[in-house]
N, C-alpha and C. Protein backbone atom coordinates (compact mmCIF):
# COMPACT_ATOMS: atom_id res chain seq x y z
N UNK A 1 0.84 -1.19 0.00
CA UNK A 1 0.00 0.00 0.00
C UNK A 1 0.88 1.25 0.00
N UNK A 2 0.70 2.27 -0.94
CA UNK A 2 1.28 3.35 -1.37
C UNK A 2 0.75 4.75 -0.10
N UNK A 3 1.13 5.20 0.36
CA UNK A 3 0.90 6.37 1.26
C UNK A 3 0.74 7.62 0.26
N UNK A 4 -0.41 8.21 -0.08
CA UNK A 4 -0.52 9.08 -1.30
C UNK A 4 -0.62 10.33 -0.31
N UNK A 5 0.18 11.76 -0.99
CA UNK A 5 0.92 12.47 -0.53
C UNK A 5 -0.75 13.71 -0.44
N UNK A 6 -0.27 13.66 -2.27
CA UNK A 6 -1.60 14.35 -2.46
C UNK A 6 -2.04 13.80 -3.50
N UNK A 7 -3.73 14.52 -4.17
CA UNK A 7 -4.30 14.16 -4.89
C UNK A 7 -5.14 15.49 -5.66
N UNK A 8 -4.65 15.19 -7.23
CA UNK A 8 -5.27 16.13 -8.12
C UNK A 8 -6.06 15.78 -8.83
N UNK A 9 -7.86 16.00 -8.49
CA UNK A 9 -8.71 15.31 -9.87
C UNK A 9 -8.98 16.57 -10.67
N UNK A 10 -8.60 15.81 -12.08
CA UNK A 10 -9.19 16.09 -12.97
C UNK A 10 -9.94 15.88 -13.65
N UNK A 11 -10.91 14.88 -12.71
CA UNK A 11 -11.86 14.82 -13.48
C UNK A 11 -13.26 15.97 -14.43
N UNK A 12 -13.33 15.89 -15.70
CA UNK A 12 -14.17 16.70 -16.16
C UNK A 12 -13.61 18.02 -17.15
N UNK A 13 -11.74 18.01 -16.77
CA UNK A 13 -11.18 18.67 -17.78
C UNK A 13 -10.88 17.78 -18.75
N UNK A 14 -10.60 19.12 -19.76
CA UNK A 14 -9.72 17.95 -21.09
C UNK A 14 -8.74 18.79 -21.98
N UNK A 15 -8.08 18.13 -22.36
CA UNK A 15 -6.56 18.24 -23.00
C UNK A 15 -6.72 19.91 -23.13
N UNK A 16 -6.06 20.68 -22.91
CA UNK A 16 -4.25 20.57 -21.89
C UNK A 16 -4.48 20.42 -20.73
N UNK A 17 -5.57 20.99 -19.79
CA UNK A 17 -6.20 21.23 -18.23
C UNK A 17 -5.10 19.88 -17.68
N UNK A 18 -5.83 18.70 -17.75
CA UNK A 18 -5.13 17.32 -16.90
C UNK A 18 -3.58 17.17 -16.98
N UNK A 19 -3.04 17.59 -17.95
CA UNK A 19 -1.28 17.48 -18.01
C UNK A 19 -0.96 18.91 -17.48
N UNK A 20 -1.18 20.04 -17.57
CA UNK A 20 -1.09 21.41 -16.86
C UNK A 20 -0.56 20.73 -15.78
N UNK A 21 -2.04 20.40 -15.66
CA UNK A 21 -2.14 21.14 -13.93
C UNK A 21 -1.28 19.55 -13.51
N UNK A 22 -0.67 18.50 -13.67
CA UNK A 22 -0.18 17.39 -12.96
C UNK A 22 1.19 17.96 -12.91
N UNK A 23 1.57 18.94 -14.29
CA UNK A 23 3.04 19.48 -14.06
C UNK A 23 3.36 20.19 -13.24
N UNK A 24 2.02 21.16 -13.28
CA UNK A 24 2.40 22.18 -11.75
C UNK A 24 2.44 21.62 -10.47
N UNK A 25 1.78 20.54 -10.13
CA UNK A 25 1.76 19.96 -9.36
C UNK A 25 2.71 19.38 -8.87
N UNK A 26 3.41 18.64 -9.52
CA UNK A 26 4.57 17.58 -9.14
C UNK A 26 5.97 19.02 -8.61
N UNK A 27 5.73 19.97 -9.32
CA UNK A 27 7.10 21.16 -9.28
C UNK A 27 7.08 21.63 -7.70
N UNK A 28 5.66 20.99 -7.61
CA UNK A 28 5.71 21.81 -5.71
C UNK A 28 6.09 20.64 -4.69
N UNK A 29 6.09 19.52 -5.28
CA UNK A 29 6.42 18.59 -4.92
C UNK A 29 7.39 18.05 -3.92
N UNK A 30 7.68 17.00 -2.84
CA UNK A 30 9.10 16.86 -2.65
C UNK A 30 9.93 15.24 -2.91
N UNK A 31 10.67 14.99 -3.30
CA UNK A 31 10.90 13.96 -3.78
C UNK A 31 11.26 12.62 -2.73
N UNK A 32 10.12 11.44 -3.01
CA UNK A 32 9.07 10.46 -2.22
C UNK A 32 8.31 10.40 -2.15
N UNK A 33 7.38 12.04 -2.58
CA UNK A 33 6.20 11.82 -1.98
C UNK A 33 5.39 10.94 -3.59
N UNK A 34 3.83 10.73 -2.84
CA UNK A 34 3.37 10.60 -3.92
C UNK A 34 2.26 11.34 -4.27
N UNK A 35 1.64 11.60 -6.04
CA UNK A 35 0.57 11.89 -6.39
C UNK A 35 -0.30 11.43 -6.90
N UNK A 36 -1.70 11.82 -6.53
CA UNK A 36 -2.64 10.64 -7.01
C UNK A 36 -3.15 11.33 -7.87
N UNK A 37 -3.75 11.13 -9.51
CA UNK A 37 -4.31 11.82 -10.43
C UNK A 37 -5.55 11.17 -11.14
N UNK A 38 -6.66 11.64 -10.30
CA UNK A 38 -7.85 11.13 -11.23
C UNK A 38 -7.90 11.96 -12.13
N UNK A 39 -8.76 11.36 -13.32
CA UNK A 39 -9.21 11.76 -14.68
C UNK A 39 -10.08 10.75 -15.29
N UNK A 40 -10.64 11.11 -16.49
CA UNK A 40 -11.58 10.31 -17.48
C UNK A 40 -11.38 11.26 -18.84
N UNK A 41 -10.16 11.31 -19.29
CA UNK A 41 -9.84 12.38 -20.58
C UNK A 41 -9.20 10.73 -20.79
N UNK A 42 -9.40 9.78 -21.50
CA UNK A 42 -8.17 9.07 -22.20
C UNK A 42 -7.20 9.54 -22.87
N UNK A 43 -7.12 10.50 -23.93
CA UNK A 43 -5.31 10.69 -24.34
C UNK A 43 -4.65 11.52 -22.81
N UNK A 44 -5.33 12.20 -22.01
CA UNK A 44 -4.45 12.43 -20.82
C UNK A 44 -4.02 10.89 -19.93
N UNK A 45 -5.10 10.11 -20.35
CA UNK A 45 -4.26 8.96 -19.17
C UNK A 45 -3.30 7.97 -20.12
N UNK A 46 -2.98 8.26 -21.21
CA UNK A 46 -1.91 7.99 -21.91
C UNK A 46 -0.82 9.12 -22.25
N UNK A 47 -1.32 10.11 -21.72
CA UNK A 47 -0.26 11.21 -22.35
C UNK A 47 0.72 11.84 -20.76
N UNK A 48 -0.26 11.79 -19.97
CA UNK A 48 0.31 12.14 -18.10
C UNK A 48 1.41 11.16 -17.82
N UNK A 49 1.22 9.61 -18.13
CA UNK A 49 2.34 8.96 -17.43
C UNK A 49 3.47 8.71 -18.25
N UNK A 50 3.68 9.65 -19.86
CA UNK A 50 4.62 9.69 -20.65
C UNK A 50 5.28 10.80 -20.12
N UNK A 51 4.77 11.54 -19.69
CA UNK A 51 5.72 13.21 -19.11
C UNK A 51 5.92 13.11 -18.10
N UNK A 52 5.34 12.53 -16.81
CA UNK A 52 6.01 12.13 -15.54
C UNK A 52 7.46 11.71 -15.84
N UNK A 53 7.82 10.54 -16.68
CA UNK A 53 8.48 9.36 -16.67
C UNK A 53 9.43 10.40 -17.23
N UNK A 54 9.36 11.30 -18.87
CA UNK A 54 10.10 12.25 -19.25
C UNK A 54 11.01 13.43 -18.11
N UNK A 55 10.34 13.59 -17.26
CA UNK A 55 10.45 14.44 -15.98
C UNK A 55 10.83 13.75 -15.09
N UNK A 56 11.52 12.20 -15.27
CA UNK A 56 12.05 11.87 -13.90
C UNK A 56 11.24 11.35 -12.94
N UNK A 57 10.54 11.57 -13.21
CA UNK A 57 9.12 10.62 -12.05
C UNK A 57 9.33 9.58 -12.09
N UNK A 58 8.84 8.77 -10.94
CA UNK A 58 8.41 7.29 -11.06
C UNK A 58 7.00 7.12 -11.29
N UNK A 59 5.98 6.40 -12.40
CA UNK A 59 4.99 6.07 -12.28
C UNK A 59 4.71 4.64 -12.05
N UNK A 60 3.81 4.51 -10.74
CA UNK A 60 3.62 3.74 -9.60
C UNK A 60 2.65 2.72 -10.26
N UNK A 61 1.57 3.04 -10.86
CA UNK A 61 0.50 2.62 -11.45
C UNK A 61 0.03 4.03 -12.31
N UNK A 62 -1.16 3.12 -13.55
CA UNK A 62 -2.05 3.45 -13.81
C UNK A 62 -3.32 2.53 -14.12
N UNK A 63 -4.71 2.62 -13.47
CA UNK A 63 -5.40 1.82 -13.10
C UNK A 63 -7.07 2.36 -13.73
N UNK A 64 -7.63 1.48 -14.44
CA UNK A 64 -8.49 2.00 -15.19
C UNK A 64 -9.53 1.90 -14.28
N UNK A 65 -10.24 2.56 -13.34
CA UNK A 65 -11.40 2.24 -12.15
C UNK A 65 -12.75 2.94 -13.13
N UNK A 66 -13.16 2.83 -14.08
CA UNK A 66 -14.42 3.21 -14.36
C UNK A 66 -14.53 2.71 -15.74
N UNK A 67 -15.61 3.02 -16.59
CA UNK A 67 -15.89 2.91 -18.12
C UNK A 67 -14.70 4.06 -18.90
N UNK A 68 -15.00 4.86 -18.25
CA UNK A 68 -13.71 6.20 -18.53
C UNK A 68 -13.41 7.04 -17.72
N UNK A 69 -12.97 6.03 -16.64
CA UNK A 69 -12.01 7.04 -15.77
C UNK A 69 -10.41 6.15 -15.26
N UNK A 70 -9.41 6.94 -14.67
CA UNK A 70 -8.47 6.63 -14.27
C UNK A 70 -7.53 7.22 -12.95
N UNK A 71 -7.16 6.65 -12.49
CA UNK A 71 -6.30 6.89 -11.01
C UNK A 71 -4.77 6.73 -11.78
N UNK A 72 -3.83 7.37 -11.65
CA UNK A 72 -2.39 7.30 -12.20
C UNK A 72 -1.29 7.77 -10.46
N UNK A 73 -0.70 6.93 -9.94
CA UNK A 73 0.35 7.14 -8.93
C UNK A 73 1.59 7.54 -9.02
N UNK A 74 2.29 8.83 -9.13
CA UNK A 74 3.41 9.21 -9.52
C UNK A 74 4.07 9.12 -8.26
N UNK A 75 5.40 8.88 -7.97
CA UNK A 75 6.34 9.16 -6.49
C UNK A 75 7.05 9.86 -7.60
N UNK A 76 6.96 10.87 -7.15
CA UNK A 76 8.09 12.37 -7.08
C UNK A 76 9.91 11.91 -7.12
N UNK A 77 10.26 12.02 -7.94
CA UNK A 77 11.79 11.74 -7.88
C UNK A 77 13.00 13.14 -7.41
């Protein structure tokens, strides 16, 4: 079990809103912690855990919990 640091939904935005705001997010960041990122934009839950990973992140999971939604776990590097 992952100890989640914080958590940003986005659910209900769509492309750029969900990758924005996960970048600003992680920059305030401290490295261990983790972030939890709901959404239901599919190219963001394929496009968020390509720029984490680009940025040095670790992505923890990404976990499809709905018809179209998603939970993605970044630990902050």
């Amino acid at each position: 079990m992952v100890d989640i640091t914080d958590t940003l939904d986005c659910t209900g935005d769509v492309c750029p809103y969900p990758d924005v705001k996960s970048k600003r997010r992680v920059k305030k960041m401290n490295s261990g912690e983790v972030l939890e990122i709901l959404l239901d934009y599919p190219l963001s839950a394929e496009r968020i855990p390509e720029t984490m990973k680009s940025l040095g992140h670790e992505v923890l999971s990404v976990d499809k919990t709905g018809d179209s939604s998603w939970k993605i776990l970044i630990q902050i590097k």
